[in-house]
N, C-alpha and C. Protein backbone atom coordinates (compact mmCIF):
# COMPACT_ATOMS: atom_id res chain seq x y z
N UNK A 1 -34.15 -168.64 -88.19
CA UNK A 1 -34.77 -167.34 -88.26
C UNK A 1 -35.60 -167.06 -87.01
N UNK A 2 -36.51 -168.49 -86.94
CA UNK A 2 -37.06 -168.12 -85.01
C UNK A 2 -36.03 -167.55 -84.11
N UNK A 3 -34.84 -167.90 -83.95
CA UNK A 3 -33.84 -167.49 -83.08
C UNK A 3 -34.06 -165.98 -83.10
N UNK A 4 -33.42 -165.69 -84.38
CA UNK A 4 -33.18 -164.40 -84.13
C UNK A 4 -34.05 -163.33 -84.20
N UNK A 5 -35.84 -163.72 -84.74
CA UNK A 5 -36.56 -162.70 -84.17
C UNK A 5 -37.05 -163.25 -82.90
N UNK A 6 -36.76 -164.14 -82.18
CA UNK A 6 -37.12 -163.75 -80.40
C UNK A 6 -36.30 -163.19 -80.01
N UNK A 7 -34.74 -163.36 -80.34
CA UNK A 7 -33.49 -162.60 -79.80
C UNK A 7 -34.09 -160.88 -80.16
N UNK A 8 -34.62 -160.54 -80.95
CA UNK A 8 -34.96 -158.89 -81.88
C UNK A 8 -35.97 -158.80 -80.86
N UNK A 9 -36.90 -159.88 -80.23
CA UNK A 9 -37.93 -159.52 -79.56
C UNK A 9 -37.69 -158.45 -78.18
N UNK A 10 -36.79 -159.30 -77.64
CA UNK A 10 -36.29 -159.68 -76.49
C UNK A 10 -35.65 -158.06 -76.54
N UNK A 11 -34.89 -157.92 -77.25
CA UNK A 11 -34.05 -156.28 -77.46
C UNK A 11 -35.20 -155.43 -77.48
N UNK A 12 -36.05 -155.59 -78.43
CA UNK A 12 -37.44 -154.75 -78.51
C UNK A 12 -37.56 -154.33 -77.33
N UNK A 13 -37.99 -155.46 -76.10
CA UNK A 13 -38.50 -154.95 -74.98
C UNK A 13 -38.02 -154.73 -73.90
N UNK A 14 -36.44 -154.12 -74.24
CA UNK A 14 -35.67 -153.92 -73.38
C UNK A 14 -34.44 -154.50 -72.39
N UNK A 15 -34.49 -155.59 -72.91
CA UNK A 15 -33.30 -156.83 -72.64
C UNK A 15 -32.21 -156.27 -73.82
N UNK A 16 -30.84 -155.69 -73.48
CA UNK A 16 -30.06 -155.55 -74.32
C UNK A 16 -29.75 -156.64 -74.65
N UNK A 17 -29.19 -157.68 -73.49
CA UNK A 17 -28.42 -158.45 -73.80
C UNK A 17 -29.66 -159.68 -73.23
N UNK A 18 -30.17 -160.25 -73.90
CA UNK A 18 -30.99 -161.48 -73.64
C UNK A 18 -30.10 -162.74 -73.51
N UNK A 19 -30.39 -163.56 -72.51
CA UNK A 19 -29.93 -164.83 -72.30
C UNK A 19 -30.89 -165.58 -73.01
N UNK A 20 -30.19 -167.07 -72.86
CA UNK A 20 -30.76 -168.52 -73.92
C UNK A 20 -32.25 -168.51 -72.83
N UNK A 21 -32.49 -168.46 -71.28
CA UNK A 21 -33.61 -169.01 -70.94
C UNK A 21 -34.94 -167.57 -71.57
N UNK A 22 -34.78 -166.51 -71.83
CA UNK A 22 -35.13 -165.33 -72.33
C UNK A 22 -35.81 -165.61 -73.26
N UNK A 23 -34.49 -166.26 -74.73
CA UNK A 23 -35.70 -166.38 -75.65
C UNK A 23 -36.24 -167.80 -76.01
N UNK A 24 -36.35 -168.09 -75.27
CA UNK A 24 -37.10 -170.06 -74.56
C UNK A 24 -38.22 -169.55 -74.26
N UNK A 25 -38.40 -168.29 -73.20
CA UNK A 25 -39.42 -167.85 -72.91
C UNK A 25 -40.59 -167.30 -73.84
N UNK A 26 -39.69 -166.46 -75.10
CA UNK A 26 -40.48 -166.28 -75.90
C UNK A 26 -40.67 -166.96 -76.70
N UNK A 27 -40.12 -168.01 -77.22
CA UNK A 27 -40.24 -168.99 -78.29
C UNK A 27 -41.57 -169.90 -77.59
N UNK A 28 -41.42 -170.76 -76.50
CA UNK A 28 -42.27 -171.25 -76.00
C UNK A 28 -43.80 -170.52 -75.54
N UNK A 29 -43.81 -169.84 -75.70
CA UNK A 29 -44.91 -168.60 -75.64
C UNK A 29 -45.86 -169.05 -76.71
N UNK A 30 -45.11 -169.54 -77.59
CA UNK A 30 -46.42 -169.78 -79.11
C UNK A 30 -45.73 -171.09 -79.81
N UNK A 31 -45.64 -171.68 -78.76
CA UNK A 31 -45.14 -173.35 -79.05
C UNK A 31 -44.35 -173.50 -79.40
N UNK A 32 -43.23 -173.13 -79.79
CA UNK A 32 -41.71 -173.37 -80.04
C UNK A 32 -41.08 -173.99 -79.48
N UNK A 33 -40.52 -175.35 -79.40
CA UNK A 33 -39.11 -176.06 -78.53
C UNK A 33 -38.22 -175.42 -79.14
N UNK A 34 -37.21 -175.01 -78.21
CA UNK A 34 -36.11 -173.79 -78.67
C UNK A 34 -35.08 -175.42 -78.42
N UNK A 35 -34.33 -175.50 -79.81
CA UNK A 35 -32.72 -176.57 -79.88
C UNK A 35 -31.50 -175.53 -79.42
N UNK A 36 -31.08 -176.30 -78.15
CA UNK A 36 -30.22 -175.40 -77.73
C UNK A 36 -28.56 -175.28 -78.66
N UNK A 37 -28.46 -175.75 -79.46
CA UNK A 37 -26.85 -175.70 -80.59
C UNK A 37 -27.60 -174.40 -81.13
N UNK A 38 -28.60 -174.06 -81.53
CA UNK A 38 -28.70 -173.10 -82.88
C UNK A 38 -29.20 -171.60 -81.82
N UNK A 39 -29.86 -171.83 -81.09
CA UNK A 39 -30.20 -170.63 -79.54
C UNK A 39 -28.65 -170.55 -79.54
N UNK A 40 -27.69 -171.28 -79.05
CA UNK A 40 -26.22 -170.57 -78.20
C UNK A 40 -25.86 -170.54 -79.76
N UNK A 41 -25.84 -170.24 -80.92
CA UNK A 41 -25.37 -170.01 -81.80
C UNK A 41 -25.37 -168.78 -82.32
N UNK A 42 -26.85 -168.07 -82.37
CA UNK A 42 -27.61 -167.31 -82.05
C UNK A 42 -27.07 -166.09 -81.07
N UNK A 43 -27.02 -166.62 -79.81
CA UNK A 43 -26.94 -165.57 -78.97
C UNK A 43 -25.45 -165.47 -78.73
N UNK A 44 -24.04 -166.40 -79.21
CA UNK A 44 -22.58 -165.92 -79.11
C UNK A 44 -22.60 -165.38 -80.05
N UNK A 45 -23.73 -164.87 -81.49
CA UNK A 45 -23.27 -164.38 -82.61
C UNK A 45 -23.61 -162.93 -82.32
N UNK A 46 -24.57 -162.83 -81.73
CA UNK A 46 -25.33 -161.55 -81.46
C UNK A 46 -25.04 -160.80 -79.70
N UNK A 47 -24.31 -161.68 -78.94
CA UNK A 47 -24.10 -160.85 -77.49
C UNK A 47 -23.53 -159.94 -77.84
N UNK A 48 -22.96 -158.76 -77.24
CA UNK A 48 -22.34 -157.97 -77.06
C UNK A 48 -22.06 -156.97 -78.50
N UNK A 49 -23.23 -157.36 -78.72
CA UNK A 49 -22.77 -155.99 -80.10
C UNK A 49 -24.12 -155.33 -80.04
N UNK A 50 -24.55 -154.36 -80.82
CA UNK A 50 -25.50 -153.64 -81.05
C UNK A 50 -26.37 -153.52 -81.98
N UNK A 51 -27.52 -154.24 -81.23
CA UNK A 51 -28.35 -154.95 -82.69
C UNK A 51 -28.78 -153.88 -84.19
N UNK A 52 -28.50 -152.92 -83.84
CA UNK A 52 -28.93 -151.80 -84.84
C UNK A 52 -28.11 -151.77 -85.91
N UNK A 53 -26.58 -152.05 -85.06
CA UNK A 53 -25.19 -152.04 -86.27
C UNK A 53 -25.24 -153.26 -87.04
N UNK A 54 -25.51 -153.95 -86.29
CA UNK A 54 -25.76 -155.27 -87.52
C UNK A 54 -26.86 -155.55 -87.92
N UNK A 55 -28.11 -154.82 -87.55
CA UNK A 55 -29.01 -154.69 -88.77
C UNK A 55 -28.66 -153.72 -90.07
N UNK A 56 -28.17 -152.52 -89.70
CA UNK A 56 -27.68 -151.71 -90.57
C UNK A 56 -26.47 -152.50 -91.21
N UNK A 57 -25.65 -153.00 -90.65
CA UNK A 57 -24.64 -153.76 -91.76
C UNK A 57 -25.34 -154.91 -92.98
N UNK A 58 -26.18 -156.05 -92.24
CA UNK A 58 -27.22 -156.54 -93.05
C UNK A 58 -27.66 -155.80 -94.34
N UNK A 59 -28.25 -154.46 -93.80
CA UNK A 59 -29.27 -154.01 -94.98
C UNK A 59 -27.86 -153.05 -96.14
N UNK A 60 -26.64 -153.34 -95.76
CA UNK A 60 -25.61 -152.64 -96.70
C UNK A 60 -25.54 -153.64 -97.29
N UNK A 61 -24.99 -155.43 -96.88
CA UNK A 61 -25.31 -156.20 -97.64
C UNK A 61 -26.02 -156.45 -98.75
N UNK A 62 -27.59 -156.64 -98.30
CA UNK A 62 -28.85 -156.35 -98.83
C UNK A 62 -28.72 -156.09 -100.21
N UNK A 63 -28.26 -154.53 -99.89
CA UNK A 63 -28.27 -153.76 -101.02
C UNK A 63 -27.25 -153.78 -102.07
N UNK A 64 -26.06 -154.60 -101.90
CA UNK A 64 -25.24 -154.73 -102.78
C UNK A 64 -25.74 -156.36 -104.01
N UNK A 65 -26.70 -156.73 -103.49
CA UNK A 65 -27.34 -158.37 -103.78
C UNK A 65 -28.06 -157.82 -105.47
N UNK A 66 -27.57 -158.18 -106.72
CA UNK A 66 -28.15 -157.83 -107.33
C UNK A 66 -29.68 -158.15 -107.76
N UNK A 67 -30.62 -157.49 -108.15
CA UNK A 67 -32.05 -157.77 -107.97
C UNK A 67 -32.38 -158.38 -109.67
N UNK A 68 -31.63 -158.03 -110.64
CA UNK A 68 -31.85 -158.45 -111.75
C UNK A 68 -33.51 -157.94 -112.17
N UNK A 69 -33.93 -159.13 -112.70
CA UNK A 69 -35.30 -158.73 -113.69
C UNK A 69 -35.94 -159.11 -112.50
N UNK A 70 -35.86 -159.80 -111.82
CA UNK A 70 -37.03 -160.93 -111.02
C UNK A 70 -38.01 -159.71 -110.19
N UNK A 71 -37.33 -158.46 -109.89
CA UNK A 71 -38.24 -157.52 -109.29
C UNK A 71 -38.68 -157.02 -110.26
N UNK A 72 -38.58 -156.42 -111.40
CA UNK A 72 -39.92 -155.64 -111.98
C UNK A 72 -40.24 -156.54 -112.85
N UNK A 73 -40.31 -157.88 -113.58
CA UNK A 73 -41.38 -158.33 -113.55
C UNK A 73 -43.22 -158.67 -113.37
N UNK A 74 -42.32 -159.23 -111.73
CA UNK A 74 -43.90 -158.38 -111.12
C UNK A 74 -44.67 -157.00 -111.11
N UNK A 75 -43.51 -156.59 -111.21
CA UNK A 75 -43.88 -155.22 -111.19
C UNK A 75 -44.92 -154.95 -112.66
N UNK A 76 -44.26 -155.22 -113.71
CA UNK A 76 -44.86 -155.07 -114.80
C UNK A 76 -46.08 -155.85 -114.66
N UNK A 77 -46.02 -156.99 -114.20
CA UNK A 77 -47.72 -157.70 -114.29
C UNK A 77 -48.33 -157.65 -113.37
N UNK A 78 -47.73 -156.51 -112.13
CA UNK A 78 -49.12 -155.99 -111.45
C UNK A 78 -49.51 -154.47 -112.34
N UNK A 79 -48.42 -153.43 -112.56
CA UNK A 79 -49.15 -152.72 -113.76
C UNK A 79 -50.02 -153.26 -114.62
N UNK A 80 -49.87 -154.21 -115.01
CA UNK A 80 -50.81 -154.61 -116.21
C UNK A 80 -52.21 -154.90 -115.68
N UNK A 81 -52.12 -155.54 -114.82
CA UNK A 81 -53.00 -156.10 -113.86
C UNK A 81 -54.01 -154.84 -113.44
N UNK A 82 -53.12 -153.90 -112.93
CA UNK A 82 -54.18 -153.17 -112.31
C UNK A 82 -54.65 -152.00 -113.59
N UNK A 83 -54.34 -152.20 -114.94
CA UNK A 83 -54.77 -151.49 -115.59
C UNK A 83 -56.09 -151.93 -116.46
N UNK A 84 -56.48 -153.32 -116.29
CA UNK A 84 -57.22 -154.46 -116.81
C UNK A 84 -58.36 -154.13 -115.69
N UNK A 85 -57.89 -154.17 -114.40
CA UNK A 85 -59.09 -154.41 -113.11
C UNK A 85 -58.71 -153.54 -112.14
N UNK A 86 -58.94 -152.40 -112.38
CA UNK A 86 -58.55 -151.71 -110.93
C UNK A 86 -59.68 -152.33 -109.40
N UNK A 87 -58.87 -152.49 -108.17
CA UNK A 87 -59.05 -153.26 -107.28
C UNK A 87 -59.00 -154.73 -107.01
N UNK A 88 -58.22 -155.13 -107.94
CA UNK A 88 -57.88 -156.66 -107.79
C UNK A 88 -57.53 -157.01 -106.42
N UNK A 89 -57.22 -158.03 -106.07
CA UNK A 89 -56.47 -158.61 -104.97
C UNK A 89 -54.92 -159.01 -105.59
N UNK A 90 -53.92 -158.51 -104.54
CA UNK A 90 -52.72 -159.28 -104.98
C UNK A 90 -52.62 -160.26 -104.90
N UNK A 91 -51.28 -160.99 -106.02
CA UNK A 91 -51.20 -162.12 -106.12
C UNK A 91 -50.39 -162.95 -105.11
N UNK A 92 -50.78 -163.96 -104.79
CA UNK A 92 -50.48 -164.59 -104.13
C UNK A 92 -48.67 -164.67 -103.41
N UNK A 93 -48.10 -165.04 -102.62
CA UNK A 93 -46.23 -164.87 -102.52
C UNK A 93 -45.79 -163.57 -103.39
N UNK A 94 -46.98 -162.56 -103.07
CA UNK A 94 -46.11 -161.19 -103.79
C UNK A 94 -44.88 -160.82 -102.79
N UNK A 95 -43.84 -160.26 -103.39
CA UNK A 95 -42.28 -160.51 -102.82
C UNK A 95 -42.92 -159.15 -102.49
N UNK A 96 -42.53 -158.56 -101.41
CA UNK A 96 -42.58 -157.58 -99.93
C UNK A 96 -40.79 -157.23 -99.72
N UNK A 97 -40.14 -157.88 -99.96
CA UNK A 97 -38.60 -157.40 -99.72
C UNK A 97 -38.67 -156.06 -100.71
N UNK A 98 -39.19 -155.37 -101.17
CA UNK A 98 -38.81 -154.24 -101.58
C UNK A 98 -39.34 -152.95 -100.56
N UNK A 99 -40.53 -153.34 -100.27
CA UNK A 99 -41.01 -152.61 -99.35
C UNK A 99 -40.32 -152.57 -98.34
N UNK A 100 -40.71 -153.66 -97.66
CA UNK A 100 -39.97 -153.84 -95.86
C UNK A 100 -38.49 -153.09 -96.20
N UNK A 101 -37.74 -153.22 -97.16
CA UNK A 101 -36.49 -152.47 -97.36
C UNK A 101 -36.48 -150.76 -97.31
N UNK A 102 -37.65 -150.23 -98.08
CA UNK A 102 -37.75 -148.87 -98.11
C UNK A 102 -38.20 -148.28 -97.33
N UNK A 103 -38.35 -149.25 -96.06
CA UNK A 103 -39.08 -148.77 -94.31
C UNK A 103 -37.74 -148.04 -94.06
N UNK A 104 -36.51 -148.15 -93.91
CA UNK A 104 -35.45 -147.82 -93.42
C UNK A 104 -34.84 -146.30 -93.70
């Protein structure tokens, strides 16, 4: 997963196409030894395409993944929660994949 958000970094700031010493640079930036098998794994999976299309293909994936009960669950026992104590603190590993999803 380090790989591929320094590779996302790297696009961020204008490197379409980032090379392996690129995201070494950014990995090592905040202590990372970058293993070069999973970096060139990384970057022959991701050269030459367009990181947007295969984020957008990802999040079609995503969305076909069924969510079952395990999302409203929580859901229900933070309703409950916040109807007991309004201003609680959330609970701890509250799952965020619903959100970060409805950014798009």
């Amino acid at each position: 997963m380090r790989y591929v958000a320094a590779y996302l970094l790297a696009v961020l700031g204008g490197n379409t196409s980032p090379a392996a010493k690129d995201i070494k640079a950014i990995l090592g930036s905040v202590g990372i030894e970058a293993d070069d098998q999973r970096l060139n794994k990384v970057i022959s999976e991701l050269n030459g395409k367009d990181i947007n299309e295969v984020m957008n293909s990802g999040l079609a994936k995503l969305a076909s993944v069924p969510a079952g009960g395990a999302v409203a669950a929580p859901a229900a026992a933070a309703a409950a929660a916040g109807a007991a104590g309004a201003g609680a603190a959330p609970a701890a590993g509250k799952n965020i994949y619903p959100f970060i999803l409805s950014l798009n």
